[in-house]
Protein backbone atom coordinates (compact mmCIF):
# COMPACT_ATOMS: atom_id res chain seq x y z
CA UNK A 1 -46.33 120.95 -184.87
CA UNK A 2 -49.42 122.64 -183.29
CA UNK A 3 -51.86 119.80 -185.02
CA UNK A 4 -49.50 117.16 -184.22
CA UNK A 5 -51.67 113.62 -183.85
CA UNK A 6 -55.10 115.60 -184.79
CA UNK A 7 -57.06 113.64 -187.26
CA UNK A 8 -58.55 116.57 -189.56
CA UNK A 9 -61.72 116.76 -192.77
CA UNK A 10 -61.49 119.29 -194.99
CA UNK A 11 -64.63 119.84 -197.28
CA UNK A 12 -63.82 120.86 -200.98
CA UNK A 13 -60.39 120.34 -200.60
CA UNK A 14 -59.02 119.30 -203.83
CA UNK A 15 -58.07 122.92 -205.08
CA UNK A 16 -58.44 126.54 -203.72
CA UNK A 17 -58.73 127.53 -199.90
CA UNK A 18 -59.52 124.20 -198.76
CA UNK A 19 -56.26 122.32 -200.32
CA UNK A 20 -53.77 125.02 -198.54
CA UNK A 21 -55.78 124.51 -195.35
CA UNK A 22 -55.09 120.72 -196.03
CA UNK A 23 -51.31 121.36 -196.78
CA UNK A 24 -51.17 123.64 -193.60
CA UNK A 25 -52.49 121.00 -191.14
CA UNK A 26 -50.42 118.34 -192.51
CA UNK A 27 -46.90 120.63 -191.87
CA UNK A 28 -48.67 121.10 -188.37
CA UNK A 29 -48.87 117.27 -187.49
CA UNK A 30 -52.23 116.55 -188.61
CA UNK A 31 -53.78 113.29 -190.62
CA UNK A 32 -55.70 114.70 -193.05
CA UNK A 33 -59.00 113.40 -195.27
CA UNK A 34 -59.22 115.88 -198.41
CA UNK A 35 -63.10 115.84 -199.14
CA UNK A 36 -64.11 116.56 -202.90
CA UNK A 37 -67.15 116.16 -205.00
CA UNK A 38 -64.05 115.71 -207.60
CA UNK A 39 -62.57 111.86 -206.26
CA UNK A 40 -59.70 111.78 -208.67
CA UNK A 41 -58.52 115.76 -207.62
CA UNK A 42 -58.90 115.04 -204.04
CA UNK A 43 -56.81 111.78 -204.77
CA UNK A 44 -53.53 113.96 -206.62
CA UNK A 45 -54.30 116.31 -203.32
CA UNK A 46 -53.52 113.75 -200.83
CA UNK A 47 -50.63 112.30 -203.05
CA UNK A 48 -49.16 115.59 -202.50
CA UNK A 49 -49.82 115.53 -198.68
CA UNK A 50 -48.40 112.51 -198.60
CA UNK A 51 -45.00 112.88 -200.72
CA UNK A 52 -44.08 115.25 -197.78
CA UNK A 53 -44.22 113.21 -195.26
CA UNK A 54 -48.02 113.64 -193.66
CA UNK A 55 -51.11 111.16 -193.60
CA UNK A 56 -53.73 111.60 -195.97
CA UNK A 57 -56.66 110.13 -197.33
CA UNK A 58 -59.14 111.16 -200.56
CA UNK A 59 -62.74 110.86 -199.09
CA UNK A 60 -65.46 111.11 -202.23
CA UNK A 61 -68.06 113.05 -200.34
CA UNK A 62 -71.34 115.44 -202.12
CA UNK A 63 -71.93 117.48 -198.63
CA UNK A 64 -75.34 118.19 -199.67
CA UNK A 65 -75.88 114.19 -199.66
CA UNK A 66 -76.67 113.07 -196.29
CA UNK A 67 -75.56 109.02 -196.99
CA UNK A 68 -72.15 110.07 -198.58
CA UNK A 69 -71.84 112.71 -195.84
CA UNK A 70 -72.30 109.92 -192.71
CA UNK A 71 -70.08 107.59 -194.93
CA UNK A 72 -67.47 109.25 -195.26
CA UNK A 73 -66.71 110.81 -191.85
CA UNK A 74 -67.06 106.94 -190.60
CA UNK A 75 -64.15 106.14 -193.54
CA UNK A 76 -61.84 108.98 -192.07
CA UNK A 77 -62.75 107.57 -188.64
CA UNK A 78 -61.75 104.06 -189.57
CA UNK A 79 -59.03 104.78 -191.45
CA UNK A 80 -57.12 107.93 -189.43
CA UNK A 81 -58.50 107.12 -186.07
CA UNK A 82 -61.09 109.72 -185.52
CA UNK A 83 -61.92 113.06 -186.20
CA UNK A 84 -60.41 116.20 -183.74
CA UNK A 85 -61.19 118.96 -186.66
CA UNK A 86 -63.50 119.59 -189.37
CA UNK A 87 -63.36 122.73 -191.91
CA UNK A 88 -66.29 122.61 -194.07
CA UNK A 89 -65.07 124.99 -196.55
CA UNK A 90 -67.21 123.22 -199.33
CA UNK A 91 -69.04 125.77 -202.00
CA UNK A 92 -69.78 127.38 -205.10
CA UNK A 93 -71.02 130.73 -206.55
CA UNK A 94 -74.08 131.89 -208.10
CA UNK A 95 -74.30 135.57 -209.84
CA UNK A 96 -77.39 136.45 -209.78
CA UNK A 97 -79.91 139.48 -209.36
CA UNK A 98 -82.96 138.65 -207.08
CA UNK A 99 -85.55 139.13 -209.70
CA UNK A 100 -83.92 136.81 -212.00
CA UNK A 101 -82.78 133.87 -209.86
CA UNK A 102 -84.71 130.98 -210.27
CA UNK A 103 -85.55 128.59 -206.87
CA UNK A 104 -83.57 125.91 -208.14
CA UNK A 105 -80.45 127.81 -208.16
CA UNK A 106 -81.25 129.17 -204.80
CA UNK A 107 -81.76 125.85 -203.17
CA UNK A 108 -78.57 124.48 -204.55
CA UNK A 109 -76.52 126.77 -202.97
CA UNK A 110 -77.85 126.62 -199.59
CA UNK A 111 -78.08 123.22 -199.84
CA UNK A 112 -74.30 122.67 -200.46
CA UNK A 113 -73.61 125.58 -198.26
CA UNK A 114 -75.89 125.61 -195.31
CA UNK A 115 -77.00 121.75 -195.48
CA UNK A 116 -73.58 120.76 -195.97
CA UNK A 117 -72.31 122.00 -193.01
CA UNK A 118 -75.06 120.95 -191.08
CA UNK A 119 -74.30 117.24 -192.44
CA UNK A 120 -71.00 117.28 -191.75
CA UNK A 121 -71.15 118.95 -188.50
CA UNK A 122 -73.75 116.60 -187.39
CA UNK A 123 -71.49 113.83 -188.60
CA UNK A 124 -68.16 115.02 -187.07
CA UNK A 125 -70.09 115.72 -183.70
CA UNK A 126 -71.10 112.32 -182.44
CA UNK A 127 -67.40 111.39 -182.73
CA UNK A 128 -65.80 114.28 -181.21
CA UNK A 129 -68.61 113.97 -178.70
CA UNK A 130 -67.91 110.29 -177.99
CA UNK A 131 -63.80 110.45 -178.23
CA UNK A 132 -63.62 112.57 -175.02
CA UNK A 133 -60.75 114.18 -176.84
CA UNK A 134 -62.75 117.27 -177.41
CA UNK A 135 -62.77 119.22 -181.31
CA UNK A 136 -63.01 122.10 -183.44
CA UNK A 137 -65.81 122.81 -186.13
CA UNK A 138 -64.60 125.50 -188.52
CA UNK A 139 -66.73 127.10 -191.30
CA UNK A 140 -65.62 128.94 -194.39
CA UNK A 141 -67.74 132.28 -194.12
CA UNK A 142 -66.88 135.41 -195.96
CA UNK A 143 -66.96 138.91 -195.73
CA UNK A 144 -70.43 138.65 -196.96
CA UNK A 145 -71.29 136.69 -193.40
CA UNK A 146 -71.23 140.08 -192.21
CA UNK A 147 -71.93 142.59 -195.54
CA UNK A 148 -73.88 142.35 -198.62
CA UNK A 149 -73.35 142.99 -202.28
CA UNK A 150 -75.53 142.92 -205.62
CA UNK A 151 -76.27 139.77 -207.44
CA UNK A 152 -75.42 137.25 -204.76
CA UNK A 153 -78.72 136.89 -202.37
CA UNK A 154 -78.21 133.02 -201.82
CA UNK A 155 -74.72 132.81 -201.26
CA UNK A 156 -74.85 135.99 -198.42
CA UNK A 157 -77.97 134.42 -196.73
CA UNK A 158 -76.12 131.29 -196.53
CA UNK A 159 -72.82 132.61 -195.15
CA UNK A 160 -74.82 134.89 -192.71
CA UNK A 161 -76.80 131.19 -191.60
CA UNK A 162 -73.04 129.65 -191.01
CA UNK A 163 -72.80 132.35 -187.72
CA UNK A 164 -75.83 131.42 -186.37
CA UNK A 165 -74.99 127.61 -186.59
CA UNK A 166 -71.40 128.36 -185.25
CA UNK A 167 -72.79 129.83 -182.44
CA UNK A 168 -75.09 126.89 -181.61
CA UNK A 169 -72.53 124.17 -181.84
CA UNK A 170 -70.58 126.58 -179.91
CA UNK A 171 -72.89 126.58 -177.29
CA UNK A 172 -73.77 122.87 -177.15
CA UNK A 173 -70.44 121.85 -177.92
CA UNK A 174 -68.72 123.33 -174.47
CA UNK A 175 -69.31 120.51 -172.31
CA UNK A 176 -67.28 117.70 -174.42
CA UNK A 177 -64.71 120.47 -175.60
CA UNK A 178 -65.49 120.99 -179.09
CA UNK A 179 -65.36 124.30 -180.11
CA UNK A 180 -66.90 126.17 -183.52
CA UNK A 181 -65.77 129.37 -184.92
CA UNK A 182 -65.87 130.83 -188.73
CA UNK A 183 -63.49 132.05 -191.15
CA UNK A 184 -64.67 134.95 -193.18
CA UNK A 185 -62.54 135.80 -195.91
CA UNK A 186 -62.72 138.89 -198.21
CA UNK A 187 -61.94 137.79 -202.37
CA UNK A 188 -58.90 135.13 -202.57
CA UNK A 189 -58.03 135.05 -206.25
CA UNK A 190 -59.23 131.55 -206.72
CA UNK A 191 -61.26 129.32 -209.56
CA UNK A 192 -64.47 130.25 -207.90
CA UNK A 193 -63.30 134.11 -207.67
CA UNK A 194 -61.94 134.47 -211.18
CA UNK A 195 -65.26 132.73 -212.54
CA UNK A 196 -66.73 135.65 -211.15
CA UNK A 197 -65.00 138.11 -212.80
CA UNK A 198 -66.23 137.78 -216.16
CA UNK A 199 -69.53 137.33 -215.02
CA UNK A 200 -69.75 140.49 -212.74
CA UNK A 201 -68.07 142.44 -215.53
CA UNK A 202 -71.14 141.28 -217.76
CA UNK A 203 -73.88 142.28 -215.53
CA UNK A 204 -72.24 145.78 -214.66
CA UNK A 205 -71.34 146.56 -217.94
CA UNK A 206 -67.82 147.66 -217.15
CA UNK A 207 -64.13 145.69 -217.94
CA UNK A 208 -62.96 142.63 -215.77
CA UNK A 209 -60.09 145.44 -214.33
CA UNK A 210 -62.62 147.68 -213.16
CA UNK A 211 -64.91 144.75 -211.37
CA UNK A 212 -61.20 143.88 -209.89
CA UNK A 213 -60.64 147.59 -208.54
CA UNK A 214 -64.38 149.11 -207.98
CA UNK A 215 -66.28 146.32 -206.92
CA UNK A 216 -63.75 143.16 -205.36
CA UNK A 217 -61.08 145.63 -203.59
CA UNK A 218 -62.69 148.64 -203.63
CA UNK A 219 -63.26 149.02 -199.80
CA UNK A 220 -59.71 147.23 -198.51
CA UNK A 221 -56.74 149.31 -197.25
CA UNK A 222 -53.94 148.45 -199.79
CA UNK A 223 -56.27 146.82 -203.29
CA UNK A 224 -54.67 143.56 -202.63
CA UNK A 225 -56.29 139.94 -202.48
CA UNK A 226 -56.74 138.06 -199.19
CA UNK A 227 -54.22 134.89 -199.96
CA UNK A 228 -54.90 131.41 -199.33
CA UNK A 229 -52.24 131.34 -196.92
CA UNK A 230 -54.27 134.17 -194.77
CA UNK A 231 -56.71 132.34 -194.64
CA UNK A 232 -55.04 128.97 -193.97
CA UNK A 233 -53.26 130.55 -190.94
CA UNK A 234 -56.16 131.51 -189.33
CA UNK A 235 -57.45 127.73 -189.51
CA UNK A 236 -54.99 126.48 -187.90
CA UNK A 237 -55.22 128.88 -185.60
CA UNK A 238 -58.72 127.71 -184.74
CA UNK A 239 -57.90 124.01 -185.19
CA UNK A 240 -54.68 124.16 -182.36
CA UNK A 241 -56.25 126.76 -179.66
CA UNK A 242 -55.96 125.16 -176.59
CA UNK A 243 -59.72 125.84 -175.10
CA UNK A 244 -63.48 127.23 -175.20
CA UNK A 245 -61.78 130.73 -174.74
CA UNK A 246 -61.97 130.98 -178.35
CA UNK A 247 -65.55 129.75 -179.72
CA UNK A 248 -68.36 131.48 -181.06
CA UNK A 249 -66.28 133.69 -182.89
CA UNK A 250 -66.27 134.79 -186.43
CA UNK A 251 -63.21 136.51 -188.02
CA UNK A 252 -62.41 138.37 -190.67
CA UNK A 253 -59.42 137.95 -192.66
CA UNK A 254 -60.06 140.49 -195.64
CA UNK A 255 -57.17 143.41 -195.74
CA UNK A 256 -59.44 146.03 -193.75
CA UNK A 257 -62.53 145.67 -195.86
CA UNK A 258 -64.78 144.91 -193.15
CA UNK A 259 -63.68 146.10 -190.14
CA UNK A 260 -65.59 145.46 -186.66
């Protein structure tokens, strides 16, 4: 029970990453508020929580919207107590080459990515600032926080952006105990993964088995996908550590493919 009494917000928690980092902190102890674009999947999300025992709530929230944003971090507040953890793990894919995407595109995935955890690190703050109780601030980064690839300019600008902003809350977080680290993942087979696929395979001209092996796993040790579970370990991991010693930090969980 590492989380046991922590009140945690998980962003884009209905399916994917996000729901088994939800179903992780529960089995630790945690209250949890499952945060979806999608009410009615974050709802069957925290039914699930729930049947097993833990606390938790479905929070409609856009994190690109600042109004739903600040409204519902003060639901959670009122309605688990307050807020010790947030994971914005909220996002969405674009494949696109540079030359072709248009500014629209680009802004909405910054906005959702980059603005969104602004918002909801902004929002999550003046709580964990005020509770004395201290917090952590976890972002959903990915291999391509530290690496690029073809076809997805916004998405690695934006996941690059969520280390510098780790490192600032870091910094100005030490003092009331909150600390801010990021999660970068290599491919998990989820929606947002196998939507890419098909898409990738397009653009290259080659079969979805070959974007699989040559492009997705090409550069890990053993060809396999990092698993939701990977990565939900390593949030907890963040969520429970006892002090600043860890903060500032971003880790990769990605079977060898980037390697620092």
């Amino acid at each position: 029970m590492r989380m046991k009494d922590k009140v945690a917000i998980v962003t884009g928690a209905a399916s994917g990453i996000g729901k088994d980092i939800a179903l992780a902190y529960a089995r630790e102890g945690a209250r949890v508020a499952i945060a979806d674009l999608k009410l009615e999947a974050a709802k069957l999300a925290a039914e699930e929580i729930s049947a097993g025992g833990a606390k938790a709530i479905a929070v409609a929230m856009d994190v690109a919207n600042e109004a739903q944003v600040d409204a519902g971090v003060e639901q959670v507040v009122s309605s688990l107590g307050g807020v010790d953890v947030l994971v914005s793990n909220a996002g969405i894919q674009i494949i696109s080459a540079v030359v072709d995407l248009p500014l629209a595109d680009w802004r909405k995935m910054l906005a959702i990515h980059l603005d969104g955890a602004f918002l909801t690190t902004r929002a999550c703050l003046k709580h964990m600032y005020k509770s004395g109780r201290g917090g952590s601030v976890i972002y959903m980064g990915s291999v391509h926080s530290k690496e690029a690839s073809p076809l997805k300019a916004p998405y690695v600008t934006a996941k690059h952006g969520l280390i510098g902003l780790a490192k600032t809350v870091a910094k100005e977080g030490a003092k009331y105990g909150v600390r801010a680290n990021v999660i970068c993942p290599g491919f998990v087979r989820t929606p947002l993964v196998d939507k890419q696929i098909p898409e990738q395979a397009k653009e290259f001209g080659i079969s979805e088995e070959d974007v699989i092996k040559k492009i997705m796993l090409k550069e890990t040790v053993d060809g396999e996908f990092t698993t939701t579970a990977d990565v939900a370990e390593l949030a907890v991991l963040f969520a429970a550590f006892p002090s600043n010693a860890l903060t500032g930090q971003s880790v990769v969980v990605s079977h060898g493919w980037h390697m620092q």
